[in-house]
Protein backbone atom coordinates (compact mmCIF):
# COMPACT_ATOMS: atom_id res chain seq x y z
CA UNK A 1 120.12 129.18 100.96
CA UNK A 2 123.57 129.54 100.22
CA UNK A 3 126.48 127.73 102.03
CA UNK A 4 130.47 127.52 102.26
CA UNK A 5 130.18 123.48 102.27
CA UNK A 6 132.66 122.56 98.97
CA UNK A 7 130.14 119.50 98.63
CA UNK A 8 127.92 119.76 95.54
CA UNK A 9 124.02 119.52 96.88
CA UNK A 10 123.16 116.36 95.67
CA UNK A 11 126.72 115.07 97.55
CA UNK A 12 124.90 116.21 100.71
CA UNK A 13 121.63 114.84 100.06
CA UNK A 14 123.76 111.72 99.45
CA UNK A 15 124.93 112.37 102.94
CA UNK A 16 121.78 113.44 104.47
CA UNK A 17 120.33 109.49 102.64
CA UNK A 18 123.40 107.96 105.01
CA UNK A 19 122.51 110.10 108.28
CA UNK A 20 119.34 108.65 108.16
CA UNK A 21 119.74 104.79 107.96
CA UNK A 22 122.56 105.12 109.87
CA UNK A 23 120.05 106.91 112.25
CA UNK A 24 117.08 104.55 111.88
CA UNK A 25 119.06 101.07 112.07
CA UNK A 26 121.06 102.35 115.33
CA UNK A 27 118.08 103.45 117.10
CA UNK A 28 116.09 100.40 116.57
CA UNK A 29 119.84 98.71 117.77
CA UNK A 30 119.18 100.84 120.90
CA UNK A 31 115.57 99.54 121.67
CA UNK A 32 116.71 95.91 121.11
CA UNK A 33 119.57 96.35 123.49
CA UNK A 34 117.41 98.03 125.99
CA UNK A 35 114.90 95.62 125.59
CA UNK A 36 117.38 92.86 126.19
CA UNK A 37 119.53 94.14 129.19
CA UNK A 38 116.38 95.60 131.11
CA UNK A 39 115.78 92.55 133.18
CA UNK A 40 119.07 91.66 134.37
CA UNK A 41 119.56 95.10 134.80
CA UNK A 42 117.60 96.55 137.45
CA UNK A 43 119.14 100.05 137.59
CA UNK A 44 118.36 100.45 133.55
CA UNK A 45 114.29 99.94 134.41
CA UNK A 46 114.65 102.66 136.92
CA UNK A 47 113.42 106.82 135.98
CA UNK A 48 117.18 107.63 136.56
CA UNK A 49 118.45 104.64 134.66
CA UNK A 50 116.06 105.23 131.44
CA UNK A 51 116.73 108.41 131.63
CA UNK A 52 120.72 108.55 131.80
CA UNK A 53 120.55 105.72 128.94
CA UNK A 54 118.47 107.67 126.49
CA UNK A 55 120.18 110.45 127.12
CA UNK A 56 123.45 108.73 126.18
CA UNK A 57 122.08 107.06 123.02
CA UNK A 58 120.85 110.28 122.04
CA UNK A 59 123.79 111.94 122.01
CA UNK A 60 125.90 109.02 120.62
CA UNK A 61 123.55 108.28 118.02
CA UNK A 62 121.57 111.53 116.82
CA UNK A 63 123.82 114.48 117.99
CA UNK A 64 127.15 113.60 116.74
CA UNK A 65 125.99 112.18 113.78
CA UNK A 66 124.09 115.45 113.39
CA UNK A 67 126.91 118.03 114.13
CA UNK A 68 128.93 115.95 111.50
CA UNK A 69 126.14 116.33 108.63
CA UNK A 70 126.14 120.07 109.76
CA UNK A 71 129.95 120.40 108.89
CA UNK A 72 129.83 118.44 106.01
CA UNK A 73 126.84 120.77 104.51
CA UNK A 74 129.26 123.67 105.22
CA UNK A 75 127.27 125.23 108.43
CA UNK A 76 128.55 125.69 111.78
CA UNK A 77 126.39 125.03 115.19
CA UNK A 78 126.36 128.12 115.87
CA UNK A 79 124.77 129.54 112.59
CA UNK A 80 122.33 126.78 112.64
CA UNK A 81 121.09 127.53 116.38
CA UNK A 82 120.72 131.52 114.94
CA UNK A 83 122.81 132.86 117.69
CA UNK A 84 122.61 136.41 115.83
CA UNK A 85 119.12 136.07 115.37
CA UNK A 86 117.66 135.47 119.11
CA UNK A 87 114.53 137.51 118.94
CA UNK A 88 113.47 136.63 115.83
CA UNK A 89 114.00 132.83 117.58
CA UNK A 90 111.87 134.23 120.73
CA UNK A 91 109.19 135.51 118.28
CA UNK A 92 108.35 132.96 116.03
CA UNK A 93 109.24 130.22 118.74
CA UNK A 94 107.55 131.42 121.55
CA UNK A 95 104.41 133.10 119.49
CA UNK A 96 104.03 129.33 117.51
CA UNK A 97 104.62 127.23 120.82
CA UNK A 98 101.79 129.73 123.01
CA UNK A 99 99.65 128.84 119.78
CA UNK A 100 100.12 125.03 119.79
CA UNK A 101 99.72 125.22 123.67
CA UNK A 102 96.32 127.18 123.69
CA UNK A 103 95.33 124.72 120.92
CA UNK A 104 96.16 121.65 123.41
CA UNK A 105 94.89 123.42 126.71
CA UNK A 106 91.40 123.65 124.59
CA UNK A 107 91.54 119.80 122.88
CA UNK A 108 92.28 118.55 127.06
CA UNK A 109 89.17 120.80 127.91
CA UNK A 110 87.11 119.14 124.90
CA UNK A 111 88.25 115.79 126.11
CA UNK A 112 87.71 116.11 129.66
CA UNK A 113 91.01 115.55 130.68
CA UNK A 114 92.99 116.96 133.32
CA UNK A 115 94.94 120.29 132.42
CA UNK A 116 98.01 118.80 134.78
CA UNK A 117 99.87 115.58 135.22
CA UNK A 118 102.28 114.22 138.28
CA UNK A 119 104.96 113.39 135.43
CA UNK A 120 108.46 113.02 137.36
CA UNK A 121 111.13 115.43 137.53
CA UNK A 122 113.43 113.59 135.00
CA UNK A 123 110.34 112.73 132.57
CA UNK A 124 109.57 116.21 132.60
CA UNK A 125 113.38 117.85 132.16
CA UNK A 126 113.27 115.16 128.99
CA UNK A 127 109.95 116.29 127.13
CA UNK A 128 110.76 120.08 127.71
CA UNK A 129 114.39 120.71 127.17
CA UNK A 130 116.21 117.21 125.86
CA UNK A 131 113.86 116.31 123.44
CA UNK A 132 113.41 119.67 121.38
CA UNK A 133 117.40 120.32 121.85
CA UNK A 134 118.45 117.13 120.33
CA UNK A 135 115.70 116.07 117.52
CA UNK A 136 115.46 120.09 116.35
CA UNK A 137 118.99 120.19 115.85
CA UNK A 138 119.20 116.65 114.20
CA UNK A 139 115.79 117.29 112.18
CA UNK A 140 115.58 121.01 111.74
CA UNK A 141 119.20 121.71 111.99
CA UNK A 142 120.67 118.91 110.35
CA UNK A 143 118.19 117.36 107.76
CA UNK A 144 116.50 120.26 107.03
CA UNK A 145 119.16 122.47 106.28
CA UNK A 146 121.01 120.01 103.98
CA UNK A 147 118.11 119.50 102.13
CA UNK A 148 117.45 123.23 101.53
CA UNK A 149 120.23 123.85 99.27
CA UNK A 150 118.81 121.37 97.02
CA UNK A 151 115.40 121.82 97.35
CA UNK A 152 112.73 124.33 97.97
CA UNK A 153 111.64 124.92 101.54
CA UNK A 154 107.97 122.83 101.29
CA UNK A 155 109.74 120.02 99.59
CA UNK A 156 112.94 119.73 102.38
CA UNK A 157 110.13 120.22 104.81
CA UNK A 158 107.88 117.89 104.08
CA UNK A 159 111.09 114.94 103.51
CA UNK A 160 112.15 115.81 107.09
CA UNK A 161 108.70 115.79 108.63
CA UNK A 162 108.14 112.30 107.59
CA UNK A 163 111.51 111.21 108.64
CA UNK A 164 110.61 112.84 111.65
CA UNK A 165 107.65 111.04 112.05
CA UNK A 166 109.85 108.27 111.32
CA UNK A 167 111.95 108.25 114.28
CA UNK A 168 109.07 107.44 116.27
CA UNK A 169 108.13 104.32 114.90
CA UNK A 170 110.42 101.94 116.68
CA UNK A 171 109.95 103.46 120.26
CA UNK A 172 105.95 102.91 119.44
CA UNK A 173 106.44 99.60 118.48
CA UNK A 174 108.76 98.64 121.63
CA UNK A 175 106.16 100.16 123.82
CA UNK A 176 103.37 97.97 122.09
CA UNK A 177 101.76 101.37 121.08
CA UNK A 178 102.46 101.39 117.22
CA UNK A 179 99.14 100.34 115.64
CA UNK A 180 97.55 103.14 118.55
CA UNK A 181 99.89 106.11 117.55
CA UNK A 182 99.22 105.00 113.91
CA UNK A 183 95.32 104.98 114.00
CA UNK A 184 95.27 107.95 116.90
CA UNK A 185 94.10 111.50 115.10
CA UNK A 186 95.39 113.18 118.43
CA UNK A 187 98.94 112.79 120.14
CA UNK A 188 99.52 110.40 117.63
CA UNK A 189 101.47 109.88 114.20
CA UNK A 190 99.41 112.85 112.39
CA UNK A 191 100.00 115.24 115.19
CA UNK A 192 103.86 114.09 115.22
CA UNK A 193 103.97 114.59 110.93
CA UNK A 194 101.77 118.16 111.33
CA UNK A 195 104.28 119.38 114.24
CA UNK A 196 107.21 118.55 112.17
CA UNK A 197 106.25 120.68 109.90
CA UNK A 198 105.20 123.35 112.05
CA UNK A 199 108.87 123.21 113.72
CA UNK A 200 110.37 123.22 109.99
CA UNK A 201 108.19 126.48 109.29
CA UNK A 202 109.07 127.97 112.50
CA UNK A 203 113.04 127.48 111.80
CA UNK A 204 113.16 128.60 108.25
CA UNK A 205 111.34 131.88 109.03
CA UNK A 206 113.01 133.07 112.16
CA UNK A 207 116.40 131.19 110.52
CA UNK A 208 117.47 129.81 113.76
CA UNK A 209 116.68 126.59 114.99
CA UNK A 210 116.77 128.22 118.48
CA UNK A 211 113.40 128.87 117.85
CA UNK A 212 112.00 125.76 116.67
CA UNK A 213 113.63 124.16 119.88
CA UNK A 214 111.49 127.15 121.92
CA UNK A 215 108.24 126.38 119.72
CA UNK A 216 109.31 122.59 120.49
CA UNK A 217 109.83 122.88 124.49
CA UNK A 218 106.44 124.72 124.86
CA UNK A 219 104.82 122.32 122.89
CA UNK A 220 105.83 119.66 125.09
CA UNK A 221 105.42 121.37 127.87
CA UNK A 222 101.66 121.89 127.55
CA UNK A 223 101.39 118.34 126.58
CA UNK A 224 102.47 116.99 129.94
């Protein structure tokens, strides 16, 4: 995959090495200062308050980050998200995310567990449309298209689905769910490693990230 970046590949994989401690220190910075404010802090342990703080720390600390490893690879947002290339992005996205959502109906069937949940508004509007905004473009967009230049698709795909995978770690372990997610075959660090790479496949063929965010949103929407 060519691009106009006048970085040499393994200059951007140098960069791409940076994104992510920068990215993994920060946001176990983030947990420890939530963690520590929380109870003097009574609006932060509120739905509106953990939202509006997550939100911000995502932003500060995965999407600008991100946008600035996009330009430094030589990409622009808007080639990344695949704005030329919206139905393939509807296709692949969509088709991928009905699939992963038929596949989770039937597991909550299997399980015996209700099809439904009373998740709140703002819990909801996070799974379905911040989450698979902000980590596709900082995973898919960001890592994964760095990477590409310099290595072949299953290699780049596999690095970012770990690091992927990664990201989850500290919020697990602040939650006192770490050693569950770990051991969990379901909902849990394999599903998180397999979906990365289902979100990386879904992105490199439709070449939009557009519709890994779709496959991403109706993942997580089926899973609430």
């Amino acid at each position: 995959m060519e691009t106009g970046s006048q970085h040499s590949p393994s200059q951007t994989v140098l960069a791409v090495f940076v994104f992510l401690v920068f990215l993994f220190l920060t946001w176990m910075g983030a947990w420890v200062l939530e963690r520590a404010i929380e109870p003097s802090v009574v609006f932060i342990s509120t739905s509106q308050g953990q939202f509006l703080y997550w939100l911000g720390m995502r932003l500060l600390l995965w999407v600008l980050p991100a946008l600035l490893l996009i330009r430094y690879s030589g990409r622009s947002l808007s080639e990344v998200m695949g704005s030329t290339r919206l139905r393939a992005a509807v296709i692949w996205g969509g088709g991928i995310g009905l699939v992963l959502g038929v596949i989770t109906l039937g597991s909550k069937v299997l399980g015996h567990q209700p099809l439904l949940s009373s998740s709140e508004a703002l819990a909801v509007v996070s799974a379905v449309v911040v989450a698979p905004i902000i980590e596709e473009v900082a995973f898919r967009g960001a890592v994964l298209g760095a990477l590409m230049p310099r290595y072949r698709f299953w290699t780049a795909n596999l690095v970012t689905a770990v690091v992927f995978l990664g990201i989850h770690l500290p919020g697990w372990y602040f939650q006192g769910a770490l050693i569950g997610d770990l051991r969990s075959p379901l909902g849990g660090a394999l599903s998180i490693f397999i979906l990365g790479l289902v979100f990386g496949y879904v992105a490199y063929r439709s070449k939009s990230v557009s519709g890994s965010i779709i496959a991403h949103a109706l993942n997580n929407f089926f899973n609430i």
